[in-house]
C-alpha atoms as a PDB file:
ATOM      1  CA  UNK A   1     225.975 221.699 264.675  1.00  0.00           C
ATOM      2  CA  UNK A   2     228.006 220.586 268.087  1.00  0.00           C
ATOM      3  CA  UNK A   3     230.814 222.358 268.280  1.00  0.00           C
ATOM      4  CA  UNK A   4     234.083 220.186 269.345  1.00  0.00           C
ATOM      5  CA  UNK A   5     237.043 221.519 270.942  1.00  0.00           C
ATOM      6  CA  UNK A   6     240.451 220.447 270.140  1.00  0.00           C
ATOM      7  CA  UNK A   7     243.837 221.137 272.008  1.00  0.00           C
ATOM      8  CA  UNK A   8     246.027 222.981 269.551  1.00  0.00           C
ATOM      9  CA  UNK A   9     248.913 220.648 269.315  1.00  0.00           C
ATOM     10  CA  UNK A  10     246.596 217.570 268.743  1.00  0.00           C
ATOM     11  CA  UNK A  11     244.479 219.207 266.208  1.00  0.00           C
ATOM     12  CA  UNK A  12     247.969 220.220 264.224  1.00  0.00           C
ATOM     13  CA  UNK A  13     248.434 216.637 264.324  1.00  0.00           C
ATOM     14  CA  UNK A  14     245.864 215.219 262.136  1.00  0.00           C
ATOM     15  CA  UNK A  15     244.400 218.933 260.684  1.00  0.00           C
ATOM     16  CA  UNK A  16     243.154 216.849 257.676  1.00  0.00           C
ATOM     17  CA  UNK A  17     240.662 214.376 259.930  1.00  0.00           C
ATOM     18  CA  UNK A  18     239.330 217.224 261.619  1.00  0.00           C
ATOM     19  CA  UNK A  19     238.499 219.611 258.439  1.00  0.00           C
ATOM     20  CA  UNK A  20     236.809 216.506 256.962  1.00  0.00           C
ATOM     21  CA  UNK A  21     234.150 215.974 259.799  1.00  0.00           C
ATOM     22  CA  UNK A  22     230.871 217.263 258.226  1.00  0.00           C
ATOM     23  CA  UNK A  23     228.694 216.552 261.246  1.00  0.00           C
ATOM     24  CA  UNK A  24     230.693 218.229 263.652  1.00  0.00           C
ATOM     25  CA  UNK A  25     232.503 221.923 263.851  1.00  0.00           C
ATOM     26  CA  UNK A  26     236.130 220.985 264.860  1.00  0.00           C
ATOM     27  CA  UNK A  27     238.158 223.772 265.940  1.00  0.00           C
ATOM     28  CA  UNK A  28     241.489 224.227 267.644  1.00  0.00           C
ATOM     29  CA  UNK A  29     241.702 225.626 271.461  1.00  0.00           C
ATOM     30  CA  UNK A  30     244.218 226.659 274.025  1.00  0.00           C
ATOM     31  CA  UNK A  31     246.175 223.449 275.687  1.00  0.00           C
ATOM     32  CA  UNK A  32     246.583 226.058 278.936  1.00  0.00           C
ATOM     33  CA  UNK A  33     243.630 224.384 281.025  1.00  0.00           C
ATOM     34  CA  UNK A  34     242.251 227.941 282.598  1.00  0.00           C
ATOM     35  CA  UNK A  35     242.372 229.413 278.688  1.00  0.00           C
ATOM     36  CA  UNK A  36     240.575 225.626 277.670  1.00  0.00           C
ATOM     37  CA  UNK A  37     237.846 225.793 279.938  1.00  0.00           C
ATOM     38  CA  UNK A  38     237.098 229.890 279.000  1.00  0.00           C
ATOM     39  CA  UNK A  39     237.125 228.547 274.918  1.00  0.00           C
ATOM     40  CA  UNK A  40     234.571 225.710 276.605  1.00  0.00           C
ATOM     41  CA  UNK A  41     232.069 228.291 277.987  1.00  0.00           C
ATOM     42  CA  UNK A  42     232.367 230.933 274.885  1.00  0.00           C
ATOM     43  CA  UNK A  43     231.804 228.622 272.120  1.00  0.00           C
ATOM     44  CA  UNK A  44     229.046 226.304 274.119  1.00  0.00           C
ATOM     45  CA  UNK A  45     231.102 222.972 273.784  1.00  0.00           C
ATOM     46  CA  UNK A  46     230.045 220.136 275.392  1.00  0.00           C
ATOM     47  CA  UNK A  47     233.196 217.857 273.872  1.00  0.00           C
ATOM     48  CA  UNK A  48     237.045 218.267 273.996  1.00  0.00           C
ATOM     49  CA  UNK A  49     239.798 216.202 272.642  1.00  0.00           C
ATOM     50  CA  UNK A  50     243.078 216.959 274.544  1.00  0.00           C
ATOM     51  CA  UNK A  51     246.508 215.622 274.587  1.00  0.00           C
ATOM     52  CA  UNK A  52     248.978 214.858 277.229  1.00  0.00           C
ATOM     53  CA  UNK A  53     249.230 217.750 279.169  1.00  0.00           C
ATOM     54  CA  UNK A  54     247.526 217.972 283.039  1.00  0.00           C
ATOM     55  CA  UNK A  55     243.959 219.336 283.358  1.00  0.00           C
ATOM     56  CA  UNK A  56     243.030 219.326 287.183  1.00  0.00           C
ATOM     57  CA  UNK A  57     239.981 221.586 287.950  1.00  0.00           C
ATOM     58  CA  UNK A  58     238.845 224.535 285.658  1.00  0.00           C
ATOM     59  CA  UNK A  59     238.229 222.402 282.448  1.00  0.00           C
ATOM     60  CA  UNK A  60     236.032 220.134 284.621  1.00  0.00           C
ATOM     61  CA  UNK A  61     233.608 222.827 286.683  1.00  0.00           C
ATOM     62  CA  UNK A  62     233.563 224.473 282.880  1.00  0.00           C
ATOM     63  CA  UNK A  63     232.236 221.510 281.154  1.00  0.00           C
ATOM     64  CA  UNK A  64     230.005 220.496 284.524  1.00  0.00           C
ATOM     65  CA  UNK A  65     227.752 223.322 283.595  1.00  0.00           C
ATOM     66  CA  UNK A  66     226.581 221.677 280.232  1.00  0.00           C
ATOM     67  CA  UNK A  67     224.013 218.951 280.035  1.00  0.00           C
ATOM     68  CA  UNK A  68     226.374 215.776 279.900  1.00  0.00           C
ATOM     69  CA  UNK A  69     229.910 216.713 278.607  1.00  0.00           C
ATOM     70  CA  UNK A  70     232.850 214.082 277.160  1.00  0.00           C
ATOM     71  CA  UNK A  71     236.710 214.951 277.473  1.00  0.00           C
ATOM     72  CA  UNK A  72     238.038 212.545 274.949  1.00  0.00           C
ATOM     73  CA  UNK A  73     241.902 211.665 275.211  1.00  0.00           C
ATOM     74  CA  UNK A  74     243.797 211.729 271.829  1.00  0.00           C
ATOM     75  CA  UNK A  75     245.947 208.840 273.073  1.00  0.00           C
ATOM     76  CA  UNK A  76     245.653 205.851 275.892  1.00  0.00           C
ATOM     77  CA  UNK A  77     247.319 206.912 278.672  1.00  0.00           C
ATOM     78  CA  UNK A  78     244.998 208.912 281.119  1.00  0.00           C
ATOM     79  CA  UNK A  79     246.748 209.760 284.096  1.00  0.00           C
ATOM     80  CA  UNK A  80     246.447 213.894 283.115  1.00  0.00           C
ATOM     81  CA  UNK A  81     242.849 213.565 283.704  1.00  0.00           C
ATOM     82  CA  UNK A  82     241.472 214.201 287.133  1.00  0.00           C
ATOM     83  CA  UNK A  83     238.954 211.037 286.640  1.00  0.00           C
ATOM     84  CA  UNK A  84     237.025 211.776 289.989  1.00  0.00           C
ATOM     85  CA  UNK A  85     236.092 215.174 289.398  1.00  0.00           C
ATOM     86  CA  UNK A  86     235.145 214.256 285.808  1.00  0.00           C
ATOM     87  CA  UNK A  87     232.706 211.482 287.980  1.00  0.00           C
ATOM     88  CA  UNK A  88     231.818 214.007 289.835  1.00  0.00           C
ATOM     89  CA  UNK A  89     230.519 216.940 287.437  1.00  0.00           C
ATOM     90  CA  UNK A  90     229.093 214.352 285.099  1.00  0.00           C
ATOM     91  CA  UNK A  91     231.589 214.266 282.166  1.00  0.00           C
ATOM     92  CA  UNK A  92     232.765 210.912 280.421  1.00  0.00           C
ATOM     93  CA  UNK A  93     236.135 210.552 280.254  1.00  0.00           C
ATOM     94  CA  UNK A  94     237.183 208.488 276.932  1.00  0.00           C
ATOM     95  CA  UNK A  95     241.095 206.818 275.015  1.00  0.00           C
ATOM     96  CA  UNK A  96     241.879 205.907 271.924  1.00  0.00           C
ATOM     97  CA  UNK A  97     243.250 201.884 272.811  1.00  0.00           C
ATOM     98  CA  UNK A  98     245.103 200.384 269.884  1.00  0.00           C
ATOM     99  CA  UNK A  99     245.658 202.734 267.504  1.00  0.00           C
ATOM    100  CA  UNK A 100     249.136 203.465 268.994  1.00  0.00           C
ATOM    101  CA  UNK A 101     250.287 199.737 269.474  1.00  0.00           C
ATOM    102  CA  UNK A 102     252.638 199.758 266.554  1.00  0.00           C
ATOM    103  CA  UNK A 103     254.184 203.171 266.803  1.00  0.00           C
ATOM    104  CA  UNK A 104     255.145 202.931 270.363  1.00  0.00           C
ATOM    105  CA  UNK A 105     256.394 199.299 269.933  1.00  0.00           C
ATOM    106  CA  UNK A 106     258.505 200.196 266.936  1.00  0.00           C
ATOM    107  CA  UNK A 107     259.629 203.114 268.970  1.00  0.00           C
ATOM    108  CA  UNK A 108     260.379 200.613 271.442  1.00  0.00           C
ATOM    109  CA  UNK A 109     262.590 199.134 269.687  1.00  0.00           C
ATOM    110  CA  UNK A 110     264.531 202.170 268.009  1.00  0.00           C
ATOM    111  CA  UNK A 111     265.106 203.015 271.618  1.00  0.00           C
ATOM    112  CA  UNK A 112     266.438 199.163 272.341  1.00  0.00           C
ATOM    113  CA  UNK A 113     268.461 199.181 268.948  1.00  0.00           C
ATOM    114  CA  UNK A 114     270.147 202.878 269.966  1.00  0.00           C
ATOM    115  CA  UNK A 115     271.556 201.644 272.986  1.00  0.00           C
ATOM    116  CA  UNK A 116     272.764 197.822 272.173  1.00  0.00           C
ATOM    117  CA  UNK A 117     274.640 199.489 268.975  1.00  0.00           C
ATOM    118  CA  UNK A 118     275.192 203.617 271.448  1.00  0.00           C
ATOM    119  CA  UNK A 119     273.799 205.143 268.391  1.00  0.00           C
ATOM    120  CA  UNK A 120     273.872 208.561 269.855  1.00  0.00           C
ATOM    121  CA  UNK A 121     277.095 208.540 271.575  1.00  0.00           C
ATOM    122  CA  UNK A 122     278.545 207.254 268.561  1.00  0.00           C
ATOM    123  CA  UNK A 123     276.727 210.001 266.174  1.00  0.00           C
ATOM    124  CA  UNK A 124     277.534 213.021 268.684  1.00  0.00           C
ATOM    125  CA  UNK A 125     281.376 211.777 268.760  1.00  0.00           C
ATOM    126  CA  UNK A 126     281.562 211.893 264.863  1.00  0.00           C
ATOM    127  CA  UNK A 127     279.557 215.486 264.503  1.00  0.00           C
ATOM    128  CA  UNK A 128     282.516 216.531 266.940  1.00  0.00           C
ATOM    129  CA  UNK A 129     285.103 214.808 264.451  1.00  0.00           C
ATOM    130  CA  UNK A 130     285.930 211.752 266.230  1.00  0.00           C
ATOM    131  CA  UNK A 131     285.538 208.527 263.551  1.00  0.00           C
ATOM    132  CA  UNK A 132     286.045 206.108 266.357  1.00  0.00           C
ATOM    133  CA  UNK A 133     284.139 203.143 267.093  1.00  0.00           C
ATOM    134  CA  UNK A 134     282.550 201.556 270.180  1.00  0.00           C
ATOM    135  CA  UNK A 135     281.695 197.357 270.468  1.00  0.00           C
ATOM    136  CA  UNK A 136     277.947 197.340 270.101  1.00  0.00           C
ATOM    137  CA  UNK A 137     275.991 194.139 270.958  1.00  0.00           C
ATOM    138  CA  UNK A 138     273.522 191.957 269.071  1.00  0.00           C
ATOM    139  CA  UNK A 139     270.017 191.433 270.339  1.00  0.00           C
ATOM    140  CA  UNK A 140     269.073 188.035 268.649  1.00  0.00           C
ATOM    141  CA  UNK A 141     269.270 185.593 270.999  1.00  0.00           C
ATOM    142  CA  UNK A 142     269.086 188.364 274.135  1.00  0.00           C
ATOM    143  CA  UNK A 143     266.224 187.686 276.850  1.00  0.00           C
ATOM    144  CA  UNK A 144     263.405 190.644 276.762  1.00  0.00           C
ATOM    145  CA  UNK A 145     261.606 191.076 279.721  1.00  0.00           C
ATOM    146  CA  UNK A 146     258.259 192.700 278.713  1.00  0.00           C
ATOM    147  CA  UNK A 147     256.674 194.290 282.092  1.00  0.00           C
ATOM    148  CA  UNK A 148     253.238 195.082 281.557  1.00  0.00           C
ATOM    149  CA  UNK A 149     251.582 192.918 278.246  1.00  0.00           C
ATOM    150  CA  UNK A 150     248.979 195.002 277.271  1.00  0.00           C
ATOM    151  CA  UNK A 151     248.516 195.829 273.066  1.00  0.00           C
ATOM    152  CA  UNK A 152     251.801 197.565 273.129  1.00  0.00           C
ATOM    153  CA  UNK A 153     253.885 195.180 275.156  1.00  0.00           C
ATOM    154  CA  UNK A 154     252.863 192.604 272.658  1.00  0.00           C
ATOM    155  CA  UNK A 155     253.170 194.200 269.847  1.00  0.00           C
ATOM    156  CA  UNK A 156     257.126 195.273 270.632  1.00  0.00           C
ATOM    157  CA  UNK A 157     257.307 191.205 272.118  1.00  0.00           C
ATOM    158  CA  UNK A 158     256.262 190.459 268.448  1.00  0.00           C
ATOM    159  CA  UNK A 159     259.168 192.320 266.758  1.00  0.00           C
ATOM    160  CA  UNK A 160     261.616 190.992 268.997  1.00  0.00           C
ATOM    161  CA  UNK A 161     261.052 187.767 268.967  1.00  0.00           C
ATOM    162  CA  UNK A 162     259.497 187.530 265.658  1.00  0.00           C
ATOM    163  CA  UNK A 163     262.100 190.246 263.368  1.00  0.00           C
ATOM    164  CA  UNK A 164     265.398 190.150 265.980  1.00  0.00           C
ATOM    165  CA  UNK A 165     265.318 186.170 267.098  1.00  0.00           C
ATOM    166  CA  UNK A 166     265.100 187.728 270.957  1.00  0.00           C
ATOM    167  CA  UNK A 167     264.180 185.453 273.789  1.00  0.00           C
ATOM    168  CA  UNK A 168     260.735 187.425 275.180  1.00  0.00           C
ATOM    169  CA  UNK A 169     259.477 186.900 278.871  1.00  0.00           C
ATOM    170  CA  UNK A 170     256.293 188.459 279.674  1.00  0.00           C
ATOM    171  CA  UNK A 171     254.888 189.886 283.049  1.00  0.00           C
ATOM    172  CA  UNK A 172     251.787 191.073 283.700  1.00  0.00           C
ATOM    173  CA  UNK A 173     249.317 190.568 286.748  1.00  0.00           C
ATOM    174  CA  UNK A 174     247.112 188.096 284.472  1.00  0.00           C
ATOM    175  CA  UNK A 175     247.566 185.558 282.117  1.00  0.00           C
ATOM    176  CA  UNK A 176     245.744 187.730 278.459  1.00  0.00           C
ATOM    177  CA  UNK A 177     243.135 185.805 277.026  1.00  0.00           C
ATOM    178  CA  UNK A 178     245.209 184.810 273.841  1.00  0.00           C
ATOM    179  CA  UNK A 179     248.232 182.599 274.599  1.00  0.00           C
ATOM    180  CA  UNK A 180     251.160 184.433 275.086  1.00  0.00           C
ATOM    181  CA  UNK A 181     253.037 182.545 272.441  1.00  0.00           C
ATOM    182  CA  UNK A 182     251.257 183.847 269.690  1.00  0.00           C
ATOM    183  CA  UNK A 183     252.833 187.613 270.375  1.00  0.00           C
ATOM    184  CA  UNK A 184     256.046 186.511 270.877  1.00  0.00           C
ATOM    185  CA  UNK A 185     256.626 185.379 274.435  1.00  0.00           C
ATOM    186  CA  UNK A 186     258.642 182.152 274.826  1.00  0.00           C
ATOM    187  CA  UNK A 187     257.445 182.370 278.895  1.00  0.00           C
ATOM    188  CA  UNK A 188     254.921 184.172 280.935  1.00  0.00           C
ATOM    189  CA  UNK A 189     254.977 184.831 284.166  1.00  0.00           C
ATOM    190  CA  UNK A 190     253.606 186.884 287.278  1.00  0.00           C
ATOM    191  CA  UNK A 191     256.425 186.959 289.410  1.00  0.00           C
ATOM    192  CA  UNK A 192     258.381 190.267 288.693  1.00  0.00           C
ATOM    193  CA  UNK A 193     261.395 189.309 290.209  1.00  0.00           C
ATOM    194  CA  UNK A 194     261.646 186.489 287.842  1.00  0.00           C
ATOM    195  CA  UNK A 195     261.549 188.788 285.144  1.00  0.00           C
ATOM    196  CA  UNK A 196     263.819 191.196 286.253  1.00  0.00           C
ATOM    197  CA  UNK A 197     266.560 188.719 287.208  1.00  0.00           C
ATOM    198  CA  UNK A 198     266.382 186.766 283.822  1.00  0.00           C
ATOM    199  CA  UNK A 199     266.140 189.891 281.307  1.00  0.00           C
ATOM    200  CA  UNK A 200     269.333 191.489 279.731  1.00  0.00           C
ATOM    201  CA  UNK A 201     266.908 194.197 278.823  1.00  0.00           C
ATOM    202  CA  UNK A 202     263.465 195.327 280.248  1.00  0.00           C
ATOM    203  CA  UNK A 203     260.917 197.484 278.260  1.00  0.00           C
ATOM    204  CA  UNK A 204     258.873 198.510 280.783  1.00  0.00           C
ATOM    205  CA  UNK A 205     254.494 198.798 279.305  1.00  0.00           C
ATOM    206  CA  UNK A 206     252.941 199.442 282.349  1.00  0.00           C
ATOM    207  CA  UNK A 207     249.719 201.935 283.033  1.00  0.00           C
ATOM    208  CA  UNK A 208     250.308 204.794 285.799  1.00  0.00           C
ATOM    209  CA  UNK A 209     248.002 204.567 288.265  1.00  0.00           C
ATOM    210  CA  UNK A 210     248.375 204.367 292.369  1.00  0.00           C
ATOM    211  CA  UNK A 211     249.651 200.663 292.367  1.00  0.00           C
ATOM    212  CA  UNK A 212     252.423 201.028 289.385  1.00  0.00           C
ATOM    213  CA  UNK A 213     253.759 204.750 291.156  1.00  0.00           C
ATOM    214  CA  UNK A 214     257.410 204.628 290.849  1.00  0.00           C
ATOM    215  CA  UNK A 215     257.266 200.451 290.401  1.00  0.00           C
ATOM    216  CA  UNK A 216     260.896 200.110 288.788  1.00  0.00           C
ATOM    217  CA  UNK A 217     262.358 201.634 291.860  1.00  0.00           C
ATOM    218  CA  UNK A 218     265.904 200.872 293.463  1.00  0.00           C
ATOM    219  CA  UNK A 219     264.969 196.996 294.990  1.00  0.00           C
ATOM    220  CA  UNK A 220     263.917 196.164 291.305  1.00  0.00           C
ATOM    221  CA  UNK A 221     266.730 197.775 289.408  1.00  0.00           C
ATOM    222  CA  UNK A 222     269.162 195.987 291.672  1.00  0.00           C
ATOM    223  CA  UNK A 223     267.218 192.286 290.493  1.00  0.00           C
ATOM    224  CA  UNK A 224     269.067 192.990 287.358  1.00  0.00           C
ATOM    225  CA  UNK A 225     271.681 191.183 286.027  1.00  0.00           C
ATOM    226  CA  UNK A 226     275.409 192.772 284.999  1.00  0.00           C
ATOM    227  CA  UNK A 227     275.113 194.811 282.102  1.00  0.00           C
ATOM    228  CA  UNK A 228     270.922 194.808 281.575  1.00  0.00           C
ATOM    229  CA  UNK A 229     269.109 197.713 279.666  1.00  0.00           C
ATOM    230  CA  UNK A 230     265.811 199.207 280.541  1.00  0.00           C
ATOM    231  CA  UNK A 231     263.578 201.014 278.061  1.00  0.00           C
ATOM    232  CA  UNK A 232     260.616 203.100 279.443  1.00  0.00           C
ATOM    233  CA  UNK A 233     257.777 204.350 276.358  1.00  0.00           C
ATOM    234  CA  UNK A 234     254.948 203.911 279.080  1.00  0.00           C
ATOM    235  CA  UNK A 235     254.627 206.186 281.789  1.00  0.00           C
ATOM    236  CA  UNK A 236     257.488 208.534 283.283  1.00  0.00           C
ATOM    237  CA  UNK A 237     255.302 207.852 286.688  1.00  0.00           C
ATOM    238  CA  UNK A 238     256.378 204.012 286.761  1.00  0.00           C
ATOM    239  CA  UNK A 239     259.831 204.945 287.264  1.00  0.00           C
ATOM    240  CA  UNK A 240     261.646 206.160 289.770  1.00  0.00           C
ATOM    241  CA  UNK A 241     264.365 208.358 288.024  1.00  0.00           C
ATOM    242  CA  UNK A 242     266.510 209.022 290.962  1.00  0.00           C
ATOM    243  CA  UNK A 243     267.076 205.090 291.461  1.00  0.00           C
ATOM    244  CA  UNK A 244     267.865 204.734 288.060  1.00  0.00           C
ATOM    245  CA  UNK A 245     270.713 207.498 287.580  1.00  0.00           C
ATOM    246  CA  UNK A 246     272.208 205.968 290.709  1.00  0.00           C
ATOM    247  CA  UNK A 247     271.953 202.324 289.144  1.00  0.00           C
ATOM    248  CA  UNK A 248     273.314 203.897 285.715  1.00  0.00           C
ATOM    249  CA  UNK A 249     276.428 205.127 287.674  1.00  0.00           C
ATOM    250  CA  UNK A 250     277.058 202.713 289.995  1.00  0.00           C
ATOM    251  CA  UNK A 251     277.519 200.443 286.587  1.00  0.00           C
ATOM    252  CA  UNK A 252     274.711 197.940 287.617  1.00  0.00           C
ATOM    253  CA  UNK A 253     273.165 198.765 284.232  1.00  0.00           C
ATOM    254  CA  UNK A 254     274.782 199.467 280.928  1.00  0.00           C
ATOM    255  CA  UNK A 255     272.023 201.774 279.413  1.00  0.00           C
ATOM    256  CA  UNK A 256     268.524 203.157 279.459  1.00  0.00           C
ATOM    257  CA  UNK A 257     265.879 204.882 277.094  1.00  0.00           C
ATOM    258  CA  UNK A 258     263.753 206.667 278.004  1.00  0.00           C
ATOM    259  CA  UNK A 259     261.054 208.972 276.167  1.00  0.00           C
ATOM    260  CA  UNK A 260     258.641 209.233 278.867  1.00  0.00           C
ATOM    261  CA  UNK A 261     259.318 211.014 282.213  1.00  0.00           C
ATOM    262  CA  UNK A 262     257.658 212.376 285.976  1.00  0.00           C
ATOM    263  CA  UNK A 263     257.867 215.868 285.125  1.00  0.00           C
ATOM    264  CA  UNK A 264     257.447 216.762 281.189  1.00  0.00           C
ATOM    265  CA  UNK A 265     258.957 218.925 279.983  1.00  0.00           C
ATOM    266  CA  UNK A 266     262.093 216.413 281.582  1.00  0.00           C
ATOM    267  CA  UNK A 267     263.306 217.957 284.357  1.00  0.00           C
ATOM    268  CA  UNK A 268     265.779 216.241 286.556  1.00  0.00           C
ATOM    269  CA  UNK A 269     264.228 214.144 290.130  1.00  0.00           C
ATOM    270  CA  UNK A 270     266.940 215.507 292.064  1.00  0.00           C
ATOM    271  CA  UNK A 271     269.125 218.314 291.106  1.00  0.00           C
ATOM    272  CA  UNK A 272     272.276 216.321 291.107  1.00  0.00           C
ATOM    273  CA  UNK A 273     271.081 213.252 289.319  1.00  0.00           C
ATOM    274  CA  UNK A 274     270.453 214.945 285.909  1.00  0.00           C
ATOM    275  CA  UNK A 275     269.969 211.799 283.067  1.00  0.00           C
ATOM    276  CA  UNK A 276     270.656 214.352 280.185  1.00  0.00           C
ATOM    277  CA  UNK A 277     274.506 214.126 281.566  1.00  0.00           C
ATOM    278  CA  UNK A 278     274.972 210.340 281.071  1.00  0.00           C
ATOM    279  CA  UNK A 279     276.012 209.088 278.389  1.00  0.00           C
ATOM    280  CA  UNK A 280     274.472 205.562 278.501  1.00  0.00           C
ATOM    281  CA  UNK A 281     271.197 207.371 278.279  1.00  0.00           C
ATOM    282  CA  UNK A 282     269.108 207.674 275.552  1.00  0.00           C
ATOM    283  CA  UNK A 283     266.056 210.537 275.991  1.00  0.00           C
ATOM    284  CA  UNK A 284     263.309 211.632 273.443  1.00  0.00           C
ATOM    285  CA  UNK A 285     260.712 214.319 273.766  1.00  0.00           C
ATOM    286  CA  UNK A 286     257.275 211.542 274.532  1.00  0.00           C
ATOM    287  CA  UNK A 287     257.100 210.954 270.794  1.00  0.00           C
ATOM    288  CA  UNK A 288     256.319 207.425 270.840  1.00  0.00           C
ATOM    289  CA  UNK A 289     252.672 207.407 269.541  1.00  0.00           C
ATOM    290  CA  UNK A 290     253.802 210.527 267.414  1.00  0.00           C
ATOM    291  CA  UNK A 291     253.658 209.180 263.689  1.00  0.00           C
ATOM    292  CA  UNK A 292     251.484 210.415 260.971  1.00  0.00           C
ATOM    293  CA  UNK A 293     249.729 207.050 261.138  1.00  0.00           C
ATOM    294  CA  UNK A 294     249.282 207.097 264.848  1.00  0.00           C
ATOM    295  CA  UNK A 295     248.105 210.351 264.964  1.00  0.00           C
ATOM    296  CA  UNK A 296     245.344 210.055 261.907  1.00  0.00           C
ATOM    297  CA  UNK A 297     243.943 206.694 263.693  1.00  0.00           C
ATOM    298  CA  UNK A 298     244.117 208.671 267.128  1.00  0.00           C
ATOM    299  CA  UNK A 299     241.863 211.654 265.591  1.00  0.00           C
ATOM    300  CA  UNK A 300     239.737 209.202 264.117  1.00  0.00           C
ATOM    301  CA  UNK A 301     239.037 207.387 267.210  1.00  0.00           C
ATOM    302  CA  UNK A 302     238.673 209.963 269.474  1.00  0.00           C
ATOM    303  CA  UNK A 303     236.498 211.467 267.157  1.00  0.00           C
ATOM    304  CA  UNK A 304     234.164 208.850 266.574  1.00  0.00           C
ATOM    305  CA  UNK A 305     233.800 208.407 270.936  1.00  0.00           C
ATOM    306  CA  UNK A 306     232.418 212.251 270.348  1.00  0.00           C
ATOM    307  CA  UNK A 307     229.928 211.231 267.578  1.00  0.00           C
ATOM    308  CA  UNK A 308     229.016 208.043 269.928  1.00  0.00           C
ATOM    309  CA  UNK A 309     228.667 210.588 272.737  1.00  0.00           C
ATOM    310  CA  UNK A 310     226.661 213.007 271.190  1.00  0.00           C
ATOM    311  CA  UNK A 311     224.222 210.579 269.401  1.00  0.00           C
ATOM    312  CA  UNK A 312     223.956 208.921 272.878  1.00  0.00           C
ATOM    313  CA  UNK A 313     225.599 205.630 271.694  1.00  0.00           C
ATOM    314  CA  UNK A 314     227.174 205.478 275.085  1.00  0.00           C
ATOM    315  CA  UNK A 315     227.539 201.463 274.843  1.00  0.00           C
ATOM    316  CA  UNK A 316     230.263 202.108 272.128  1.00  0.00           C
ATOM    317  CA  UNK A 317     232.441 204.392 273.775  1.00  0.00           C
ATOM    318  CA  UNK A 318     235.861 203.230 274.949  1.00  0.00           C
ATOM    319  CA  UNK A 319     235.427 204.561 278.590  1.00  0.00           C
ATOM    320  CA  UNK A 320     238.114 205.393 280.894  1.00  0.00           C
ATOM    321  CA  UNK A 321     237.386 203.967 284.169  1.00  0.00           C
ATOM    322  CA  UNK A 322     235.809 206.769 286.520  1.00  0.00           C
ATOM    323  CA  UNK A 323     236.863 205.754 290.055  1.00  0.00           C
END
């Protein structure tokens, strides 16, 4: 029986999917990539399922050595994985698209919801005994621009427009296959200055790779109008965090949420530009995907790309693209 590794956190996540697979031997493993790749030559593993966190060079010379080897993301986003040197020692590099669409989205819009009513600022003012208020703001009838309309971006277009009556513009590169409308969008467009300029709040959906790197940068905060709100649940990457403390302060935007960020663990761009010490700033730890519902369909998924791999059903993988 293959034996299939699993980074600890991500096997924690959804213990009961993995202790139900009969065919394979699922057992946790060291996230630490040097400690990952020494569990991959001990126990003869040609398959790993990791999470988030950066693998760059051991993991992939350890699993070279076997004859055809699969890293399998528990999750979509696949920026952590060095996808050449995967190419280049042989190993298939899967995701898990789709299963994630509604938790992010809805996360999405808990983010949205926190800062058009400052949920936190009002919360930590009343743990500290203040029962004052603050004037919130309604989103029904607000313009969402939606950069990047992949499953995600349409699923949180869908419950704005759809549950909160909210105006949706969409942006992405192409026009999707299905119409636009039918997700939400009351416009679509390519032009990203368009969006920006018309949006009193932009969730931002786009993929990292080398042309999104630090996209919502300083020219493209400044497109926004008096008072806008920007919510990031994609890819800390996109942003460009020093641009956006100085936008924050400077007053050209009245909040952002973030739960994605360059470094993770958050640590600030720039000494001096520290987002934790704004209070028009909402931050969680990248727990968007992280429901119990998410996380059973992720382990699922990524287990059945391991099954696919290891039966040699390599048509039915959802591949990563291997540059």
């Amino acid at each position: 029986m293959e034996t299939v590794l699993i980074t600890e956190l991500e096997f924690r996540k959804a213990e009961s999917v993995f202790h139900e697979a009969k065919d394979v031997r699922c057992e946790p493993a060291p996230v630490d990539e040097a400690a990952l790749a020494e569990a991959v030559v001990s126990r003869s593993a040609r398959a790993v399922i990791v999470g988030v966190a950066p693998y760059r060079d051991a993991l992939y010379e350890a699993l070279g050595k076997k004859n055809g080897a699969i890293i399998a993301r528990f999750g979509v986003g696949h920026d952590s994985i060095n996808k050449p040197l995967a190419r280049q020692h042989g190993i298939v590099v899967t995701n898990t698209p789709g299963v994630l669409d509604i938790s992010v989205a809805e996360h999405t819009i808990w983010l949205m919801g926190c800062l058009a009513r400052k949920i936190v600022r009002l919360e930590t003012k009343l743990r500290a005994g203040e029962f004052a208020g603050e004037v919130g703001m309604e989103l029904r009838g607000k313009t969402l621009g939606v950069l990047g309309f992949g499953g995600i971006g349409r699923s949180a277009a869908a419950i704005a427009h759809f549950g909160f009556g909210m105006k949706v513009i969409a942006c992405n590169r192409s026009m999707p296959a299905e119409p636009p409308t039918r997700f939400g969008a009351d416009r679509f467009t390519t032009n990203v200055e368009e969006l920006f300029r018309a949006s009193d709040v932009i969730s931002v959906h786009l993929p990292a790779n080398a042309s999104t790197q630090r996209f919502v940068n300083a020219t493209r905060l400044a497109w926004l109008k008096p008072g806008a709100m920007l919510v990031n649940t994609a890819r800390g990457a996109v942003l460009d965090e020093e641009a956006l403390y100085d936008a924050l302060v400077a007053g050209r935007l009245t909040g952002a949420a973030l739960d994605v960020f360059e470094r993770e663990p958050y640590a600030p761009a720039h000494p001096d530009k520290d987002l934790r010490k704004l209070e028009n700033v909402v931050l969680t730890p990248h727990v968007g995907s992280n429901t119990r519902e998410a996380n059973r369909r992720m382990a699922e998924s990524a287990l059945e790309n391991v099954r696919c791999f290891l039966a040699g059903k390599l048509d039915r993988l959802a591949r990563v693209d291997q540059p």
